[in-house]
Protein backbone atom coordinates (compact mmCIF):
# COMPACT_ATOMS: atom_id res chain seq x y z
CA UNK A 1 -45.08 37.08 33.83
CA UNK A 2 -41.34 37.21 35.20
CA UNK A 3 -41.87 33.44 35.90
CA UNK A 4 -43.39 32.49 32.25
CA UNK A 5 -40.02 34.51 31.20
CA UNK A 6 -38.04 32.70 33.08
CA UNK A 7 -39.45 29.49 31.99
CA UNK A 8 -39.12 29.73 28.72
CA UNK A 9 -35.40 31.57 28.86
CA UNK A 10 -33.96 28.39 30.38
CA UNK A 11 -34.92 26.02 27.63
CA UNK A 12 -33.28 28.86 24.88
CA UNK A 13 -30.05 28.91 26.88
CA UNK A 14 -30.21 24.87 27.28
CA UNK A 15 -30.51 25.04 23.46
CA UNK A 16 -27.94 27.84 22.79
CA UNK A 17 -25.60 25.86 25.24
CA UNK A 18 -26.42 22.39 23.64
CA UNK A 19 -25.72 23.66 19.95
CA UNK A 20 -22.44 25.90 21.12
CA UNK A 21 -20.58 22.25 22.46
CA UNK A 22 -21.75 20.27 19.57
CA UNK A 23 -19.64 22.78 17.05
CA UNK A 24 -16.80 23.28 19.61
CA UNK A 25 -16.58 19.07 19.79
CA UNK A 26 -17.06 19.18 15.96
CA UNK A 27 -14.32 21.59 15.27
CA UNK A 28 -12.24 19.63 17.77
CA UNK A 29 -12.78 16.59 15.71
CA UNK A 30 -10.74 15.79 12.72
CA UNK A 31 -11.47 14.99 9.74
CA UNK A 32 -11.33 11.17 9.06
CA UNK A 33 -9.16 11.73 5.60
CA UNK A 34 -7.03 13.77 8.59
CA UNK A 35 -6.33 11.39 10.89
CA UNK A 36 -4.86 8.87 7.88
CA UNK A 37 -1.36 10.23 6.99
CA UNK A 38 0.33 7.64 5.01
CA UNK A 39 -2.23 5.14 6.03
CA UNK A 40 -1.83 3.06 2.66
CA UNK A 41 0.63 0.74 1.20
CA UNK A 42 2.84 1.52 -1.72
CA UNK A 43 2.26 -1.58 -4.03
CA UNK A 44 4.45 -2.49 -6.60
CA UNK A 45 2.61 -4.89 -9.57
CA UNK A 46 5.22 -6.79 -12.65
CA UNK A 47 3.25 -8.87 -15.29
CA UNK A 48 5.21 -11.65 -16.02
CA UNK A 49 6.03 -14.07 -18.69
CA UNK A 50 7.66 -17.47 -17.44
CA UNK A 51 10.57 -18.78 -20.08
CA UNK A 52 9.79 -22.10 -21.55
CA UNK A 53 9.75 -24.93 -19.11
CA UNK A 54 10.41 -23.06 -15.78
CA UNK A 55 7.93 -24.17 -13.11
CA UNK A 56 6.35 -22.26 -10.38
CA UNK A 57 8.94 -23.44 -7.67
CA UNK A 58 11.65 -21.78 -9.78
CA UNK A 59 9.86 -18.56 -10.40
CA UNK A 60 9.02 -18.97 -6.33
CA UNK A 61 12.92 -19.13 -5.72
CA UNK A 62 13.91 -16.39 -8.15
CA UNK A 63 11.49 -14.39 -6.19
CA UNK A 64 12.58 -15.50 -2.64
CA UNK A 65 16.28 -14.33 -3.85
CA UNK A 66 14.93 -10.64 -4.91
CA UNK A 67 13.50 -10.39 -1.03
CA UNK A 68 16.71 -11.31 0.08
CA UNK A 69 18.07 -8.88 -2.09
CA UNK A 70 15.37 -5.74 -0.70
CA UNK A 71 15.88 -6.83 2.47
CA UNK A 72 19.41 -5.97 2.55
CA UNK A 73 18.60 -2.23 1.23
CA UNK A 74 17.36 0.63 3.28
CA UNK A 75 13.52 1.00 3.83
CA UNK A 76 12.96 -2.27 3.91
CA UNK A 77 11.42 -3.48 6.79
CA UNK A 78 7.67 -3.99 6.24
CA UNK A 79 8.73 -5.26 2.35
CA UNK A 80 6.52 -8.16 1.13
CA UNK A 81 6.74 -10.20 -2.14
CA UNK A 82 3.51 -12.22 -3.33
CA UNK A 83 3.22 -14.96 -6.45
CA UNK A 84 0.09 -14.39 -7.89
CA UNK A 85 -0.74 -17.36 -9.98
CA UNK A 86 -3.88 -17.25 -12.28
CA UNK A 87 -6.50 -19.92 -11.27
CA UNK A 88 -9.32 -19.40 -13.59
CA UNK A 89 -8.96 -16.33 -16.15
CA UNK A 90 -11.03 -15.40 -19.27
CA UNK A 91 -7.68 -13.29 -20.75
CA UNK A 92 -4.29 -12.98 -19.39
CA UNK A 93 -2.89 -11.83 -22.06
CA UNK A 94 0.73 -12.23 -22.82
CA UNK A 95 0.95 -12.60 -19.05
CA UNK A 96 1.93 -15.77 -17.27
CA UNK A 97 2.17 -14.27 -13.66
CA UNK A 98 2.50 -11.65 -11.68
CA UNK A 99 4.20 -10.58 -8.44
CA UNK A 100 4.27 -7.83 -5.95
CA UNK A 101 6.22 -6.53 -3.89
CA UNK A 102 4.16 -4.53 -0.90
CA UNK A 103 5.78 -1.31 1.35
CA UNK A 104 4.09 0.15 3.92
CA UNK A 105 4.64 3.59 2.85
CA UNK A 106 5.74 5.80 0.48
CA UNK A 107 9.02 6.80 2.83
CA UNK A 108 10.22 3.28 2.89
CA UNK A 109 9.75 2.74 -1.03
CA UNK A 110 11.47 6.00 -1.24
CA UNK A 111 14.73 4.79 0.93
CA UNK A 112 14.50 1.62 -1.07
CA UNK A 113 14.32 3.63 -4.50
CA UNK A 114 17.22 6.02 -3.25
CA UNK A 115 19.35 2.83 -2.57
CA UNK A 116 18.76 1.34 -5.89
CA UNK A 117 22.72 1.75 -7.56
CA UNK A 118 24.37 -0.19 -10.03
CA UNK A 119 25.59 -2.52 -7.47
CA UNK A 120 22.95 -2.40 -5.03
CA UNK A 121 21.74 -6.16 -4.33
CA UNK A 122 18.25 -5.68 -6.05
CA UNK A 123 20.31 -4.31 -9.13
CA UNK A 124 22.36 -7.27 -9.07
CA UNK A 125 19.42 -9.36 -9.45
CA UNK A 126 17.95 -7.98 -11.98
CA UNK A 127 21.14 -8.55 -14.14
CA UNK A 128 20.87 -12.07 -13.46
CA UNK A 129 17.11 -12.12 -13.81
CA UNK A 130 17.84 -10.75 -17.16
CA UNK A 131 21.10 -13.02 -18.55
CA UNK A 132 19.50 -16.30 -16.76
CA UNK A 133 16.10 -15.44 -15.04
CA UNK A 134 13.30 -18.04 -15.32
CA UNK A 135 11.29 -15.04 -16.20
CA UNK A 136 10.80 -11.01 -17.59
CA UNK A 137 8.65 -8.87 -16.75
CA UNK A 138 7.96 -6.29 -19.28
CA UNK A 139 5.26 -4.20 -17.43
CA UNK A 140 4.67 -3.29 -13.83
CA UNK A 141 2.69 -0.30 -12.31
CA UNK A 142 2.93 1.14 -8.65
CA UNK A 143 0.02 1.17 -7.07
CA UNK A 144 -1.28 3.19 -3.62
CA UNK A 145 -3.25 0.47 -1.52
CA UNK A 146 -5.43 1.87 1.19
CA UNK A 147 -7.19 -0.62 3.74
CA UNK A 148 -10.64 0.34 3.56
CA UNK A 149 -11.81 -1.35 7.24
CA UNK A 150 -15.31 -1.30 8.40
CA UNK A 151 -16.61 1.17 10.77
């Protein structure tokens, strides 16, 4: 009888054992919405009307000169600018473009935001944008981007 004990004690503790590591690694595990602080990018979209015969390569250069501009200011390493064209649309709107400019994090667009003065060199170009600017932008909308990768 002590050996059919035995016997069937050893499986219970194997099982006991077995089920006591699994929640120990479990709790030692993180939670995958854990592990991602600040895992997204901070995405900054302007809709954008182009004044009358300005061409892409203009809008392009106005746009290269407001990188220029961000680059110069804190928090901007990481800063992107895109030219999003329309291809094939069934409603734009009153919308000829749009562009964005892309920051890997909320810090950074911060520094960048906390730069912005009068005279900053973003500032600056949106005063010329505005007196001589091949286009305006009366909306825009910032936007958190998170990479959703597979797994």
């Amino acid at each position: 009888m002590k050996n059919v004990v035995r016997y069937l004690l050893f499986p219970v503790m194997l099982i006991v054992l077995a089920t006591v590591g699994y929640r120990v690694a479990r709790a030692n595990q993180q939670h995958p919405t854990a592990q991602k602080t600040n895992s997204f990018e901070v995405v900054h979209i302007y809709h954008c009307q182009m004044r009358e015969g300005v061409t892409e390569v203009q809008v392009e250069a106005s746009l290269q000169a407001l990188l220029k501009a961000r680059k110069a200011m804190a928090g901007s390493e990481g800063v992107k600018i895109q030219a999003w064209f329309p291809v094939a649309v069934t409603d734009m709107g009153e919308r000829d473009f749009s562009f964005v400019v892309t920051t890997p994090s909320f810090t950074a667009w911060g520094q960048g935001w906390d730069a912005f003065t009068d005279d900053s060199p973003v500032a600056k170009w949106e005063v010329k944008l505005d007196a001589e600017g091949p286009f305006d932008c009366p909306s825009s909308a910032l936007w958190q981007a998170e990479t959703i990768e597979e797994k």
